[in-house]
Protein backbone atom coordinates (compact mmCIF):
# COMPACT_ATOMS: atom_id res chain seq x y z
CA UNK A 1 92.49 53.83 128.59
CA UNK A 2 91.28 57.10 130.28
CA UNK A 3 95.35 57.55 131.40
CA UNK A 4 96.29 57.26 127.53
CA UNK A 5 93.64 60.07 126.30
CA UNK A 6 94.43 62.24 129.13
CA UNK A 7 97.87 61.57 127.87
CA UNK A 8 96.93 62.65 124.25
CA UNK A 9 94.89 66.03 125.26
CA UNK A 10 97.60 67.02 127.12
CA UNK A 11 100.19 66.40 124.21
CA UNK A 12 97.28 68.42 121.58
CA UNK A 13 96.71 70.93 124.39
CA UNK A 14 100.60 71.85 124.54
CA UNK A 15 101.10 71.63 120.91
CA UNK A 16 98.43 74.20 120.26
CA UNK A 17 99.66 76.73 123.19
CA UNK A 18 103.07 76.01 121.38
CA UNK A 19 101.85 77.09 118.42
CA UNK A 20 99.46 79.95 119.35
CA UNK A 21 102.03 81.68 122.14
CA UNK A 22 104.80 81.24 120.05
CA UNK A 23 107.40 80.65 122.86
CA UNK A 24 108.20 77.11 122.04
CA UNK A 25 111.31 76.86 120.19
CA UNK A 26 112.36 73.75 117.89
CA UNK A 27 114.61 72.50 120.33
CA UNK A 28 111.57 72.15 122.96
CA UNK A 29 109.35 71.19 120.41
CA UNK A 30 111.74 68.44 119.26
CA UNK A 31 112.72 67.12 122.61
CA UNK A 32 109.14 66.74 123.04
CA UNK A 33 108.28 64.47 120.00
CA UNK A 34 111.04 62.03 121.19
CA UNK A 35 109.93 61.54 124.48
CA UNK A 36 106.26 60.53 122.92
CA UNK A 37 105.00 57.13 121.68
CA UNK A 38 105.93 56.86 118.54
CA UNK A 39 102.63 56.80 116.82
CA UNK A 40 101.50 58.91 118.39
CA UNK A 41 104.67 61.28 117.55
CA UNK A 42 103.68 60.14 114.17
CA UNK A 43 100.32 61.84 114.81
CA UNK A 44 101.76 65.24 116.16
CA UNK A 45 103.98 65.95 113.25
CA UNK A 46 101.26 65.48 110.58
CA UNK A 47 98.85 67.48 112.46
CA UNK A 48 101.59 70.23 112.79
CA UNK A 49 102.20 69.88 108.96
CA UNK A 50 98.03 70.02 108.59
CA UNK A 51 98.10 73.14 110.61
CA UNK A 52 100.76 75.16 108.76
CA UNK A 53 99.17 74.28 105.49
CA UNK A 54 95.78 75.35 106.62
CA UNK A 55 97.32 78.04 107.78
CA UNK A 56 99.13 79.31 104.76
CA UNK A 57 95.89 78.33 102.68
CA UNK A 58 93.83 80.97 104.93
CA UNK A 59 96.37 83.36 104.30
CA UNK A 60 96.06 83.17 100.42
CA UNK A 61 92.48 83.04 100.10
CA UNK A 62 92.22 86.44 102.21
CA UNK A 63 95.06 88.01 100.23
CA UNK A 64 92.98 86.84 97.02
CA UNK A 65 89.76 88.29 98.66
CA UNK A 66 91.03 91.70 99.81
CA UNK A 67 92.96 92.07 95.84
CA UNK A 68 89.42 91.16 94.03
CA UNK A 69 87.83 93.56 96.30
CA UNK A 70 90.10 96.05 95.40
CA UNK A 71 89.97 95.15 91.91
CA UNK A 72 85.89 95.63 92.43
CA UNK A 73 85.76 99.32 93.90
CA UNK A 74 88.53 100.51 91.05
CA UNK A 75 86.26 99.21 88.53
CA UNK A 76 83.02 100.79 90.08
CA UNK A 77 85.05 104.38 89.96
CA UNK A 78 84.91 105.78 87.21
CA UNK A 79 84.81 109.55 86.69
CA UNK A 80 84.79 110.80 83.45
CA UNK A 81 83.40 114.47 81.58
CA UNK A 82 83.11 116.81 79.26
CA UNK A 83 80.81 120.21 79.26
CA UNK A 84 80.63 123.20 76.69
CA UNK A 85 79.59 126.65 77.60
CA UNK A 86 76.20 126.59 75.64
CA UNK A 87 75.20 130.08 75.56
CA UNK A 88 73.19 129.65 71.93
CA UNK A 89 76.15 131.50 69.77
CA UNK A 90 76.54 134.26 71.91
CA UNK A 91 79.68 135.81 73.40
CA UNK A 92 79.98 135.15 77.25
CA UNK A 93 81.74 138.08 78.74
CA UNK A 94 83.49 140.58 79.23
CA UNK A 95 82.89 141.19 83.22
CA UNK A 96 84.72 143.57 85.54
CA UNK A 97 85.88 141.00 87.54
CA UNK A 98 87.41 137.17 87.06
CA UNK A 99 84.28 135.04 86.81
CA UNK A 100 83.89 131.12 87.49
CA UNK A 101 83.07 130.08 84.39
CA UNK A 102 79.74 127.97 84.45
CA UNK A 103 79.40 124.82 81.23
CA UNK A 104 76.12 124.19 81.31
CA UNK A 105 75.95 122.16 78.35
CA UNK A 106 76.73 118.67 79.89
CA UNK A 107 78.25 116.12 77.03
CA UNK A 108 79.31 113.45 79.63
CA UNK A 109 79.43 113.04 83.51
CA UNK A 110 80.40 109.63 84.23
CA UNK A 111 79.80 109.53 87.73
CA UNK A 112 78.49 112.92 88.57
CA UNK A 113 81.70 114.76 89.75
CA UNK A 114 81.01 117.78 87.87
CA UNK A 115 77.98 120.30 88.05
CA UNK A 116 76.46 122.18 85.52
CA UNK A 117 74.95 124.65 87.68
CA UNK A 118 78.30 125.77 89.46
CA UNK A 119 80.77 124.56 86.77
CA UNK A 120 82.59 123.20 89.33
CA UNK A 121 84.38 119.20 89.31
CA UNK A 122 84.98 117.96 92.54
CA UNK A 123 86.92 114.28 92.71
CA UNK A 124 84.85 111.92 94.48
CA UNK A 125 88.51 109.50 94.97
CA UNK A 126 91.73 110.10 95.25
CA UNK A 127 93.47 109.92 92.20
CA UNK A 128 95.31 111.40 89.40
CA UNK A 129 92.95 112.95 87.31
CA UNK A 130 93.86 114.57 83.51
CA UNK A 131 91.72 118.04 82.85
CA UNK A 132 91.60 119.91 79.15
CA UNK A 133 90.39 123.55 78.57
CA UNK A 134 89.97 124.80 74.94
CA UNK A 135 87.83 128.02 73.88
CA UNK A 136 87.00 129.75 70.76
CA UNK A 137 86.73 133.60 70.97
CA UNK A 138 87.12 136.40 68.68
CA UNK A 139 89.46 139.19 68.74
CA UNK A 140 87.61 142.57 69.69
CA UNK A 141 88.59 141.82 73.76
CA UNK A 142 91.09 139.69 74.87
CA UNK A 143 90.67 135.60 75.70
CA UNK A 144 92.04 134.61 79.25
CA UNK A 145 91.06 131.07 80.81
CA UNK A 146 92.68 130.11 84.27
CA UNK A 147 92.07 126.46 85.39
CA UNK A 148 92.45 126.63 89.49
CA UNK A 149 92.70 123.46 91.77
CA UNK A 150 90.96 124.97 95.08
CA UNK A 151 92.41 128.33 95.22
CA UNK A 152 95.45 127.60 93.49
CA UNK A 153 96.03 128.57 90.03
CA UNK A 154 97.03 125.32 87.69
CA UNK A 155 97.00 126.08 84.12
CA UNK A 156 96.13 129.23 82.12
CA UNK A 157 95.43 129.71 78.06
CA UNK A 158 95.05 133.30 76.55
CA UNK A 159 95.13 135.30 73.48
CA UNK A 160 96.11 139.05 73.20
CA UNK A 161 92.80 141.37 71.55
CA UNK A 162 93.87 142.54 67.90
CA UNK A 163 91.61 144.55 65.70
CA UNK A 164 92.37 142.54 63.14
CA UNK A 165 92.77 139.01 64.29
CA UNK A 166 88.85 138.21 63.72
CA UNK A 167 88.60 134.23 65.62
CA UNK A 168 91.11 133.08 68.08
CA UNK A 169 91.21 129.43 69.71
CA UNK A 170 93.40 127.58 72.29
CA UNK A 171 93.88 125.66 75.20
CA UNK A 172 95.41 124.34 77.69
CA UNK A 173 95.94 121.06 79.52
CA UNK A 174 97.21 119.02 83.22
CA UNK A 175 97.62 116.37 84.89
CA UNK A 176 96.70 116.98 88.55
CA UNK A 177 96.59 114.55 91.81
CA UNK A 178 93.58 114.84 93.52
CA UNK A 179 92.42 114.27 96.98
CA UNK A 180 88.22 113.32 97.55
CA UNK A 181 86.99 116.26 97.72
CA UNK A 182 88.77 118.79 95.97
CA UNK A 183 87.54 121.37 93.51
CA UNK A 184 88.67 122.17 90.25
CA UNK A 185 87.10 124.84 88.10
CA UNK A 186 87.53 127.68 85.09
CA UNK A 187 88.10 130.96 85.66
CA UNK A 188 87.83 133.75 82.91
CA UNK A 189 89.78 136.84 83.65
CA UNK A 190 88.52 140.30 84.12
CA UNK A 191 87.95 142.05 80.42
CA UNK A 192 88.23 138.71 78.82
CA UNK A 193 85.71 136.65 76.90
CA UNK A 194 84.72 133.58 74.95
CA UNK A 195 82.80 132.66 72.38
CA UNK A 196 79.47 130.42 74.17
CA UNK A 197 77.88 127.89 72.04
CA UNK A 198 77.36 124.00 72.55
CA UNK A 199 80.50 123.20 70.36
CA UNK A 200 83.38 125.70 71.24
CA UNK A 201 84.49 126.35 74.70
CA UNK A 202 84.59 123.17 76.22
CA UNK A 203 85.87 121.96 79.57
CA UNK A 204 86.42 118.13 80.34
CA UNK A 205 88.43 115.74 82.47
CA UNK A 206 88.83 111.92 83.91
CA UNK A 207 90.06 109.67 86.22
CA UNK A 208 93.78 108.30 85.18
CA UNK A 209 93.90 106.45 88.24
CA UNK A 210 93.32 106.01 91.67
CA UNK A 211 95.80 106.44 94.55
């Protein structure tokens, strides 16, 4: 009795090396089962079978795991806003030099990427995020809006001054991909202006997607 479960730890014990090492080929392996007892061959091929199945199980259910997990932190980002110039009806400019332009009437900010205080968005994920810039502004000076990602220029909207064109209004929009991190922000040019109330001049974007 001891001889035949010495016998039957040592077949387990080379099947599992087999298996773990991956050296064994099927010829080995095969040679192998027909030089057993037969039941006991029997025994070797359904655990084998067991094995791979349990095997291919674990596999799934972490693939399934790391996919809702996935699934989980795409759903918890979202980044989404809109902010107007406030101002109270007043016209916000014209300065000497190109100013960051600061909305500090906050609509929405759906996860807190942009602040009023600096009028500046930066992207908490990477993504590709969708931005929108639209003023309203008379014609006495000029309107010039410049929409920079870091320190590089994006998109720009602008109107020419006319003494006779008395309201102007227009805008300007992008798509842009965004590493965490980043900083995108509205710039008015030098001589330009915009009208500044809670309702006109209006700077928003979201999260399309992450990357």
């Amino acid at each position: 009795m001891n001889f035949a479960i010495l016998l039957i730890v040592l077949l387990f014990s080379d099947l599992i090396f087999a298996q773990d090492v991956g050296n064994a080929n099927e010829t080995e392996i095969s040679m192998e089962i027909q030089s057993c007892n037969p039941d006991m061959c029997d025994l070797l091929i359904e655990f084998g079978a067991m094995t791979e199945k349990l095997r291919a199980v674990e596999t799934r259910l972490k693939d399934s795991e790391t996919q809702i997990l996935e699934l989980r932190n795409k759903e918890r980002t979202k980044v989404i806003f809109s902010a107007a110039t406030g101002g109270g009806d007043n016209a916000i400019g014209p300065f000497n030099t190109d100013t960051t332009l600061i909305y500090r009437t906050v609509i929405t900010n759906i996860g807190n990427a942009y602040s009023q205080f600096t009028g500046i968005f930066v992207a908490p994920v990477a993504g590709v995020y969708y931005f929108t810039i639209f003023y309203h502004a008379g014609g006495y000076y000029k309107a010039h809006l410049l929409l920079y990602k870091n320190n590089e220029l994006m998109v720009t909207t602008h109107d020419h001054w006319s003494l006779i064109d008395t309201a102007d209004n227009g805008g300007n929009a992008v798509f842009l991909q965004l590493q965490p991190g980043d900083q995108v922000y509205v710039r008015m040019a030098e001589n330009a202006w915009v009208w500044g109330t809670d309702h006109h001049t209006t700077f928003s974007g979201f999260l399309v997607t992450q990357m």
